[in-house]
Protein backbone atom coordinates (compact mmCIF):
# COMPACT_ATOMS: atom_id res chain seq x y z
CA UNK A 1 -7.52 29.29 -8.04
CA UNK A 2 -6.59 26.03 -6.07
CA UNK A 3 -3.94 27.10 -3.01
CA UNK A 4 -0.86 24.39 -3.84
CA UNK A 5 -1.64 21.42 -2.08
CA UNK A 6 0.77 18.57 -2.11
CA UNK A 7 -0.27 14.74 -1.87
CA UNK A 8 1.63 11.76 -1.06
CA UNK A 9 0.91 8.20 -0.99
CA UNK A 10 2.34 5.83 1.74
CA UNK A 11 2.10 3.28 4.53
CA UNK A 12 4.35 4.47 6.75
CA UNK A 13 5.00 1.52 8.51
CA UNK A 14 6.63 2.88 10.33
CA UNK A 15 7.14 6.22 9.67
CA UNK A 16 10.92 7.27 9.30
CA UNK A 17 13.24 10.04 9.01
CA UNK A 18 13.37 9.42 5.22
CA UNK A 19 9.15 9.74 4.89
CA UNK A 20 9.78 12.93 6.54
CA UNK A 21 12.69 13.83 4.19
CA UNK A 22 10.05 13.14 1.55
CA UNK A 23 7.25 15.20 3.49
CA UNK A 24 9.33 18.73 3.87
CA UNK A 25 11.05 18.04 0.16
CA UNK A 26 7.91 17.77 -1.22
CA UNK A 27 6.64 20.79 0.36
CA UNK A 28 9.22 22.49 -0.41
CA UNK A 29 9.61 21.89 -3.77
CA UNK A 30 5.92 22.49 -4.76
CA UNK A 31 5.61 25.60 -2.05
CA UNK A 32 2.51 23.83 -0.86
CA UNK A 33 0.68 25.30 2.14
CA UNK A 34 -0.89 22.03 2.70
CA UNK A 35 0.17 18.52 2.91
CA UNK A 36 -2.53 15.14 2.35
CA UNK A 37 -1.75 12.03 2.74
CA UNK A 38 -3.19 8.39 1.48
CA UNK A 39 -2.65 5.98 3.46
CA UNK A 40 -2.15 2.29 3.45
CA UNK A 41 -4.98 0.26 4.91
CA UNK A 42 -4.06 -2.34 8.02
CA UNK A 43 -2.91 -4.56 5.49
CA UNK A 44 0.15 -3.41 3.12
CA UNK A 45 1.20 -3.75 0.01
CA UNK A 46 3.56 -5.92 0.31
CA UNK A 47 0.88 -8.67 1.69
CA UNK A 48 1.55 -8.23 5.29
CA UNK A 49 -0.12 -7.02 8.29
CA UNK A 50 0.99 -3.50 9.20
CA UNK A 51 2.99 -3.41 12.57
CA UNK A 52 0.68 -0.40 14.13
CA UNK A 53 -2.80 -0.35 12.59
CA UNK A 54 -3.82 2.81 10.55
CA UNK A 55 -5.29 5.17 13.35
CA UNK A 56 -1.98 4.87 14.60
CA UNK A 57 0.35 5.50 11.67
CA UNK A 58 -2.19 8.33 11.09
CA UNK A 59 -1.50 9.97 13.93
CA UNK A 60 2.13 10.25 13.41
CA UNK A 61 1.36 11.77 9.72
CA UNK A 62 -0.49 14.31 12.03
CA UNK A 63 2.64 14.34 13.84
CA UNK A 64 5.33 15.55 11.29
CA UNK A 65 3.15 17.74 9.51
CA UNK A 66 0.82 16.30 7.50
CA UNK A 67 -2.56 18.21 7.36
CA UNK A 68 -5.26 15.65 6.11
CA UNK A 69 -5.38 11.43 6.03
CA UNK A 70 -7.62 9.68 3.62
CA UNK A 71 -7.81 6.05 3.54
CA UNK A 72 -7.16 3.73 1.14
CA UNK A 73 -9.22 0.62 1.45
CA UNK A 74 -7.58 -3.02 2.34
CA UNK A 75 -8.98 -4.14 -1.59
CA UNK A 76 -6.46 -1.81 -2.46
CA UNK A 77 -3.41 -1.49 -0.49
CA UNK A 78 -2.52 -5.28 0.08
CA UNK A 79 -2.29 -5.31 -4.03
CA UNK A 80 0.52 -5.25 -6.68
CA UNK A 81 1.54 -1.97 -7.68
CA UNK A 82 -0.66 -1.02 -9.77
CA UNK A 83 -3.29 -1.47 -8.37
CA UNK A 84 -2.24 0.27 -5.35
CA UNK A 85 -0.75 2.91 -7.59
CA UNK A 86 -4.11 3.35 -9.32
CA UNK A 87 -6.60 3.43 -6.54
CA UNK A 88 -4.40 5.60 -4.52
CA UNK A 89 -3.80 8.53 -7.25
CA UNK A 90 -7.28 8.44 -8.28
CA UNK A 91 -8.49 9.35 -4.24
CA UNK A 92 -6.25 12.18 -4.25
CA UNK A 93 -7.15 13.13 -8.07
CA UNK A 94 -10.88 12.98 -6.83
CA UNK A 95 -10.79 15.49 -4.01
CA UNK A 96 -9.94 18.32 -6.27
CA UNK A 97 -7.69 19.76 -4.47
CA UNK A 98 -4.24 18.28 -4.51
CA UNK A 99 -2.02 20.47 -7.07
CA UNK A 100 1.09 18.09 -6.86
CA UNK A 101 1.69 13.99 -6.51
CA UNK A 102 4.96 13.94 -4.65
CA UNK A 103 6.91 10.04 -4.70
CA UNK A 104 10.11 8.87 -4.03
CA UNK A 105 12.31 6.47 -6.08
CA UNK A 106 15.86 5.53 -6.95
CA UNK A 107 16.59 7.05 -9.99
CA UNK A 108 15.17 10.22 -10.82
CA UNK A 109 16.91 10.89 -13.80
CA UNK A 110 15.85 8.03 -16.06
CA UNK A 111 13.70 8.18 -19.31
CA UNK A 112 10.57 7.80 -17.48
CA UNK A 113 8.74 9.52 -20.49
CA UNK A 114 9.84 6.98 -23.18
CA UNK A 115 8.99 3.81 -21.01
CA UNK A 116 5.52 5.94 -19.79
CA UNK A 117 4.78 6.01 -23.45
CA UNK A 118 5.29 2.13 -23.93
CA UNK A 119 2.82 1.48 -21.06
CA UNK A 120 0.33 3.70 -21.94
CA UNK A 121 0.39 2.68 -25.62
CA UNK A 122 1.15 -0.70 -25.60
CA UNK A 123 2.56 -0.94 -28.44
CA UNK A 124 2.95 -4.93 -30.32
CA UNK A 125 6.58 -5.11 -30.60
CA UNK A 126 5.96 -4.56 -26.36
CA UNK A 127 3.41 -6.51 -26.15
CA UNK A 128 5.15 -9.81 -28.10
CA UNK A 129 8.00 -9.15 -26.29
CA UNK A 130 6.20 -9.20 -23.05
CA UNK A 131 3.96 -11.94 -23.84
CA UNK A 132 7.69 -14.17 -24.69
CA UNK A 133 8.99 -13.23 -20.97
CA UNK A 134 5.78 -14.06 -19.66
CA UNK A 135 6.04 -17.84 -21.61
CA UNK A 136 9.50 -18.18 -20.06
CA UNK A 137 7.92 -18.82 -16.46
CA UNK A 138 9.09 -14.95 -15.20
CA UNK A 139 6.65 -12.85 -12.91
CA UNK A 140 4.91 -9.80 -14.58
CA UNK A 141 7.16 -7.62 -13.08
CA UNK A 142 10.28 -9.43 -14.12
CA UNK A 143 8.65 -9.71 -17.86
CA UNK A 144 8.00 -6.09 -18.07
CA UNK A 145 11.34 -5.23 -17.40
CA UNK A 146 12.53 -7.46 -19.51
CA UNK A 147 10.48 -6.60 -22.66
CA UNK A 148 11.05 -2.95 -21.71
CA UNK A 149 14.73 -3.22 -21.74
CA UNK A 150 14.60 -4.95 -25.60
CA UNK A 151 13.14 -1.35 -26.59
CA UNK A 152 14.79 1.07 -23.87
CA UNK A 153 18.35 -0.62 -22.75
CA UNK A 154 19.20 0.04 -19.10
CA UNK A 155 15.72 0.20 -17.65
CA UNK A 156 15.55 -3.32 -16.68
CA UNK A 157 18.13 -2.68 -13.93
CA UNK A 158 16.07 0.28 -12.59
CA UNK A 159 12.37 -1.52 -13.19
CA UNK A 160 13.50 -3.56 -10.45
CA UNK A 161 14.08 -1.25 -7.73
CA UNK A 162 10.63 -1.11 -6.24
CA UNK A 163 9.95 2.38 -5.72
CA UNK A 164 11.10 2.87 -9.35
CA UNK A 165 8.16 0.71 -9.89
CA UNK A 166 5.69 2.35 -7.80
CA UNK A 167 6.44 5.54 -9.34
CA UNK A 168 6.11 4.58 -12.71
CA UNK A 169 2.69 3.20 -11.87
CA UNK A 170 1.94 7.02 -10.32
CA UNK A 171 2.72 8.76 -13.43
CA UNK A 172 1.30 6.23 -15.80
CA UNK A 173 -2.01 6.70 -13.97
CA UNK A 174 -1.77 10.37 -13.67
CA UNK A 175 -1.46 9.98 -17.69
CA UNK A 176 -4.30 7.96 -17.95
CA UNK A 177 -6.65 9.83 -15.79
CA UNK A 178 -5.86 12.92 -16.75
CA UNK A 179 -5.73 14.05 -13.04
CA UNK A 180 -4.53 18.19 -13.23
CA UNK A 181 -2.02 16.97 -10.24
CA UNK A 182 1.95 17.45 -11.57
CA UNK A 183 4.32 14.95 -10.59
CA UNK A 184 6.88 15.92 -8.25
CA UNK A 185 9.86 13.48 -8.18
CA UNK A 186 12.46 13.03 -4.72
CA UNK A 187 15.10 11.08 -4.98
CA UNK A 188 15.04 8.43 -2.33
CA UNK A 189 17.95 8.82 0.38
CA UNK A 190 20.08 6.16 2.85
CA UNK A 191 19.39 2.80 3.15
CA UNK A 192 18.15 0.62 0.13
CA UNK A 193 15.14 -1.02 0.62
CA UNK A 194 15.75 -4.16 1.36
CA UNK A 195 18.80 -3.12 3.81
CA UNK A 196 18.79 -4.58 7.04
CA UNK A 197 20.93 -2.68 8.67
CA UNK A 198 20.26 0.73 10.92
CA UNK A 199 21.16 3.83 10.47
CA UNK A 200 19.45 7.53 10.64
CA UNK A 201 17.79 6.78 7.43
CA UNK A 202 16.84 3.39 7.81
CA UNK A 203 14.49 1.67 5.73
CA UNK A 204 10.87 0.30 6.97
CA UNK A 205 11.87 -3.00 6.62
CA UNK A 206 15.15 -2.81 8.29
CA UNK A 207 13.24 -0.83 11.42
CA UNK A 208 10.15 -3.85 11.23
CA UNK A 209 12.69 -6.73 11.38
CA UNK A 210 14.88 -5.35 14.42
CA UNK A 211 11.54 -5.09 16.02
CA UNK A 212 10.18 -8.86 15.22
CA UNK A 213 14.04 -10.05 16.32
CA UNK A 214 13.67 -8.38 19.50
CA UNK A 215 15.74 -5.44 18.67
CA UNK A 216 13.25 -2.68 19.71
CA UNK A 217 15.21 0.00 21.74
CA UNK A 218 17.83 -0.34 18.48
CA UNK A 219 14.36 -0.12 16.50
CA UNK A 220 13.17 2.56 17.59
CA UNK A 221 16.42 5.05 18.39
CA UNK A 222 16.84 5.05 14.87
CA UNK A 223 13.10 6.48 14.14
CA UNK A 224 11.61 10.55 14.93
CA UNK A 225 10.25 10.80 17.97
CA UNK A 226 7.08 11.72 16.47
CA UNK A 227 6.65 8.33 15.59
CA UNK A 228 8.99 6.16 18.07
CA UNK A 229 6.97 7.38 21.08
CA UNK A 230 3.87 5.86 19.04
CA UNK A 231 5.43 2.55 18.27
CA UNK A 232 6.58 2.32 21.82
CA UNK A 233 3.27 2.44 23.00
CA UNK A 234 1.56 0.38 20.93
CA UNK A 235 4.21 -2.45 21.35
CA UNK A 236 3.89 -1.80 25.16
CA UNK A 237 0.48 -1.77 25.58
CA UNK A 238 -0.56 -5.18 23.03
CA UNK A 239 -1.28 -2.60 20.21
CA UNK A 240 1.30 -3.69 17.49
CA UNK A 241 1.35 -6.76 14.66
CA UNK A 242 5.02 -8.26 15.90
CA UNK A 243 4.31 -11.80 15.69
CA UNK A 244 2.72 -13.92 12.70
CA UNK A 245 1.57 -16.85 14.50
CA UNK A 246 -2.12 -15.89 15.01
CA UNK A 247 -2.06 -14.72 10.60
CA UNK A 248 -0.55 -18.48 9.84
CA UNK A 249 -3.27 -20.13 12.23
CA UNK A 250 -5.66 -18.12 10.63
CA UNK A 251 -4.13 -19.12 7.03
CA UNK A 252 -3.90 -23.07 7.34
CA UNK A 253 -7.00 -23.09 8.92
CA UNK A 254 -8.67 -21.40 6.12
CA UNK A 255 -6.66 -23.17 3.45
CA UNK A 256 -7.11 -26.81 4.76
CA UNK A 257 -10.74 -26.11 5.40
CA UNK A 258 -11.26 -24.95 1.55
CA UNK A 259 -11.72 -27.04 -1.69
CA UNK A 260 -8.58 -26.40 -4.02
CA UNK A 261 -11.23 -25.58 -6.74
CA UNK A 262 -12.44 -22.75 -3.61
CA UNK A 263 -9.42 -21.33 -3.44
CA UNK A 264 -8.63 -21.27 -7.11
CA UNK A 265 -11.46 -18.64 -7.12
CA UNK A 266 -9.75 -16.15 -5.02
CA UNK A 267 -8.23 -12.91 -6.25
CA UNK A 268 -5.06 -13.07 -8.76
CA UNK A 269 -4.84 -17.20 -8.36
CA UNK A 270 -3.94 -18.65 -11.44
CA UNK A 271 -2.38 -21.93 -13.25
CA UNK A 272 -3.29 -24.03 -10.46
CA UNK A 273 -0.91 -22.45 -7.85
CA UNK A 274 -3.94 -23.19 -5.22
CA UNK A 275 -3.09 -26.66 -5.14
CA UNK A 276 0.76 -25.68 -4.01
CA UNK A 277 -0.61 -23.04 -1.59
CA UNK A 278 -2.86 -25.73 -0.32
CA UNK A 279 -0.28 -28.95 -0.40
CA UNK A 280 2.72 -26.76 1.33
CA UNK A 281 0.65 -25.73 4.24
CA UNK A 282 0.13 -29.19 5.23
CA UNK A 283 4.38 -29.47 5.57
CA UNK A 284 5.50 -25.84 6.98
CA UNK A 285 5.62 -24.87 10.38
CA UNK A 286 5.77 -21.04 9.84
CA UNK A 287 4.14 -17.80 8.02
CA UNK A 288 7.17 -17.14 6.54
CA UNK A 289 8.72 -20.75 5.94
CA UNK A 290 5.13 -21.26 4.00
CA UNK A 291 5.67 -18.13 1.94
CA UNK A 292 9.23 -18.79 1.10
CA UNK A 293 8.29 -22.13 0.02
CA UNK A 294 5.56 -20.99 -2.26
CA UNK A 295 7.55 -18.85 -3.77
CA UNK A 296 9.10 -18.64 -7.42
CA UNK A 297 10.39 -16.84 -10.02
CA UNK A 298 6.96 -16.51 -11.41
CA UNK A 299 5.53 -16.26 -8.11
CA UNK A 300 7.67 -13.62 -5.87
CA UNK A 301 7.20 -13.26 -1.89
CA UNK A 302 5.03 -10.47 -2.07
CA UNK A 303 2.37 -12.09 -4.34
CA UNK A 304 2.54 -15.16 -2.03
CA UNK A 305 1.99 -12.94 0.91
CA UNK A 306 -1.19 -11.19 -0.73
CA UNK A 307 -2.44 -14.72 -1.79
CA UNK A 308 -2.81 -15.17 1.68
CA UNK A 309 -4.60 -12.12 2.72
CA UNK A 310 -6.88 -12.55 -0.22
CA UNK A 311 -7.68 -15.95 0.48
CA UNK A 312 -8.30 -15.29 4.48
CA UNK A 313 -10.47 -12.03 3.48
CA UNK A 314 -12.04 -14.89 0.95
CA UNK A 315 -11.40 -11.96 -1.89
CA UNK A 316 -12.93 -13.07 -4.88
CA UNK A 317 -11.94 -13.56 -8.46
CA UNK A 318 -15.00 -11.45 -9.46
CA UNK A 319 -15.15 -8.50 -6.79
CA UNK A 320 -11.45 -8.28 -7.16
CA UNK A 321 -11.57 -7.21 -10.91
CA UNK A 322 -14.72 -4.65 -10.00
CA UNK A 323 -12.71 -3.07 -7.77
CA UNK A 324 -9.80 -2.63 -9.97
CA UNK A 325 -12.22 -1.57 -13.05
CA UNK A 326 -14.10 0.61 -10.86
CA UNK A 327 -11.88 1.96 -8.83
CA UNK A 328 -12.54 3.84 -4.70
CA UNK A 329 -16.19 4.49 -4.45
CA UNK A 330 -15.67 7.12 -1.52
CA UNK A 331 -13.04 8.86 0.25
CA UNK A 332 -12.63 7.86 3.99
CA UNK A 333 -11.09 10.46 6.59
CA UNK A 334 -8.61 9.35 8.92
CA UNK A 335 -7.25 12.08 10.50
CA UNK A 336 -6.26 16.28 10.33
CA UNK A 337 -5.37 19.33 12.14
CA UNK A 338 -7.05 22.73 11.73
CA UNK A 339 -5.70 23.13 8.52
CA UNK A 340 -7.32 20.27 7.52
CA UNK A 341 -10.32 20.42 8.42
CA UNK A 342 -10.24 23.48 5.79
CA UNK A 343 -9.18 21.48 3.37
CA UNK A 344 -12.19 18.74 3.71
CA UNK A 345 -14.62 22.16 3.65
CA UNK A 346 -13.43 23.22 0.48
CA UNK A 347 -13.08 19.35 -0.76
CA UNK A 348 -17.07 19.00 0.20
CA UNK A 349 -17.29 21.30 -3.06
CA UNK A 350 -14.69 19.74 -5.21
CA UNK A 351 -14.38 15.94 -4.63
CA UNK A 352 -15.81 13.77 -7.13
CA UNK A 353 -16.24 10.60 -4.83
CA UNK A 354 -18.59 11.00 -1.70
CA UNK A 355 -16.43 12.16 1.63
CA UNK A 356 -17.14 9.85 4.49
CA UNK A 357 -15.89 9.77 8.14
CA UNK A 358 -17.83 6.77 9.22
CA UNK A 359 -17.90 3.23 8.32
CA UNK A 360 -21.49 3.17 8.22
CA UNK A 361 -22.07 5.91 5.90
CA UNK A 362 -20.25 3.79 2.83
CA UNK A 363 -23.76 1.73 2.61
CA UNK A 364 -25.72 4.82 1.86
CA UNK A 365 -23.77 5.59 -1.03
CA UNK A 366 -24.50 2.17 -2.66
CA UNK A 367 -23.41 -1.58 -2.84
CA UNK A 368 -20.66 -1.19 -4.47
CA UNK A 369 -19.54 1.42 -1.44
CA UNK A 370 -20.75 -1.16 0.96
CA UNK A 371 -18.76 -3.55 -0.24
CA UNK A 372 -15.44 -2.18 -0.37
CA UNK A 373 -16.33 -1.00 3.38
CA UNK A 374 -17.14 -4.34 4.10
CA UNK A 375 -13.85 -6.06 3.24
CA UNK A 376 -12.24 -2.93 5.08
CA UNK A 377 -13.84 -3.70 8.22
CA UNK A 378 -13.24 -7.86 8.01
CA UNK A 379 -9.87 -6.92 7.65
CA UNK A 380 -9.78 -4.97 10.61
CA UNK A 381 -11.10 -7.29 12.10
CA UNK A 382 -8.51 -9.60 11.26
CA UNK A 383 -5.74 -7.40 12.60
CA UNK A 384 -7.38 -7.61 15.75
CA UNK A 385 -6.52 -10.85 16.57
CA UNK A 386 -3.15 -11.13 15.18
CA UNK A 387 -2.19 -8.29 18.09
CA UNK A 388 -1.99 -9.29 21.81
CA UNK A 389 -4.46 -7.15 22.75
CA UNK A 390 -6.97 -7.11 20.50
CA UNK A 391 -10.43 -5.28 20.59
CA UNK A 392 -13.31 -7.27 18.39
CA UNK A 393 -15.37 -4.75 16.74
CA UNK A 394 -13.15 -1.13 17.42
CA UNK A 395 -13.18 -0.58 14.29
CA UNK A 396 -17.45 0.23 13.61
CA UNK A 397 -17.33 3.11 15.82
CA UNK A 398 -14.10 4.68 15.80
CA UNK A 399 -13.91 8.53 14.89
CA UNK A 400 -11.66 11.07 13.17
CA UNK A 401 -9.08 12.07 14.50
CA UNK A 402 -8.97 15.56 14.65
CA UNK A 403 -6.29 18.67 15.82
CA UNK A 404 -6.97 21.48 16.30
């Protein structure tokens, strides 16, 4: 009989009093005696870089609890929701031993089952009415909402909160899969997402933004000190992602340097979009004023953000759909205590993905391994040089962290 073990999937970036809200809830609630975590690669799903890189943010899991890190891979977490969603429940449905997905989101209380139904069955009134929205210039998200709301009124308005979103895509794929992990739903509390302003339950964002303005003692006062004392550091010390010059270098560079018909191959590019990407980087001055610029209705920030990622990594059209049909090839360790190292012992008899805690051990499971591992470490890489202090090539030999 598998002990209750709870999993969560997040970026914590940084880590805040409401992730640890989320963290005790959800142990609560499912009486686990263990906690794991997946965690967002250096780049996030939202298409930017992550302010402390994974080791770090890993470390403060360690901090408030958490027993066991797994990673999940940069082809993954700088993606749309569902593919995050996807790759991230099927590496804790793999191990065998997590008994419970905990998420947050908005609304807890909506018919989640009726519109889970619709997306897992597709039916064609659904998938005309999608295919209409999608005619009418809107982004997929936007059009799913839309055609959902034609068959379920109301759920536009929550489809658009994001974590509404994400969670959908948790228990769609939990349907799908068939993982034997039960959903555990926690209401999100304080700030909205988008929410600049601090409080004791700030949002990411709001905590990220004080920090690139300059803000930091405000910043960080308004985080736990398991994870303030982390970000201090790594600010101090050259060690966090607070400035996007060196990623927009990086970007024009690569963009001016590339054939529109080059860039048209990269991941998720279609309808020609390459030659705006390409044509606006020639007038903007910034990251962001290139991204806002780029931007539509059809084309929100955060797909213009992972555009660029994509294109820097130099993604591909091709290896971008493998990895979404085929989904993680191994499970990466990041980090655990005592307890943890327990639960990778009994997960050594249950996974169904190979267990890895070094990068070079992905190309001895096959190409396909090596592959994902190899995008992993370019974009570690990457992050590297966007910091202050960067270190060229930490990434190849660093080790578990471990707790005892």
């Amino acid at each position: 009989m598998r002990i209750p073990t709870v999993g969560i999937i997040a970026e914590y970036n940084p880590l805040n009093n409401g992730h640890i809200y989320q963290i005790e809830k959800a142990r609560n609630l499912s009486h686990a005696e263990a906690v794991v975590v997946v965690l967002s690669s250096n780049f996030v799903q939202r298409g930017e870089p992550s302010l402390i890189d994974k080791w770090a943010r890993a470390q403060t899991a360690l901090n408030t609890g958490v027993d066991l890190v797994l990673e999940l891979p940069v082809v993954f977490s700088a993606h749309n929701a569902g593919v995050f969603a996807n790759a991230a429940t099927d590496i804790l449905g793999s191990t065998g031993i997590v008994t419970h997905l905990s998420f947050g989101l908005e609304d807890p209380d909506w018919e989640s089952d009726i519109i889970l139904s619709i997306l897992v069955e597709e039916p064609s009134e659904f998938k005309s009415l999608l295919k209409d929205s999608l005619n009418k210039g809107l982004s997929f998200v936007e059009a799913r909402a839309t055609a959902l709301d034609k068959m379920v009124p109301g759920s536009s308005a929550k489809l658009r909160k994001p974590n509404n979103t994400l969670a959908l895509s948790y228990m769609t794929r939990l349907y799908q899969k068939k993982w034997d992990m039960e959903p555990l739903l926690i209401e999100r509390i304080g700030r909205g997402y988008n929410d600049e302003s601090l409080s004791e339950y700030s949002s990411s964002t709001a905590i990220r933004n004080s920090i690139f303005r300059g803000q930091i003692h405000d910043a960080l006062t308004h985080l736990p000190l398991e994870s303030s004392e982390i970000v201090k550091n790594a600010i101090t010390n050259g060690k966090a992602c607070t400035d996007y010059t060196n990623l927009w270098n990086a970007l024009r560079v690569t963009l001016m340097r590339s054939k529109a018909e080059e860039i048209s191959q990269i991941a998720e590019m279609v309808e020609g979009i390459e030659f705006k990407l390409k044509e606006i980087a020639i007038t903007s001055s910034s990251f962001q004023e290139w991204v806002k610029k780029c931007s539509s209705k059809r084309y929100p920030l955060g797909r213009i953000r992972r555009h660029a990622i994509h294109t820097i990594l130099g993604l591909n059209h091709w290896e971008n759909r493998a990895f979404q049909r085929l989904g993680p090839a191994y499970i990466k360790v990041l980090a655990m205590n005592k307890k943890g190292r327990q639960l990778l012992q009994e997960m050594k008899q249950t996974s169904v993905l190979p267990i890895i805690t070094r990068c070079g051990d992905a190309s001895r499971i096959s190409d396909y391994a090596r592959k994902i591992m190899n995008y992993e470490l370019l974009a570690c890489e990457l992050w590297e040089q966007l910091i202050p202090n960067g270190e060229f090539g930490k990434e190849h030999t660093r080790k578990v962290i471990i707790e005892e």
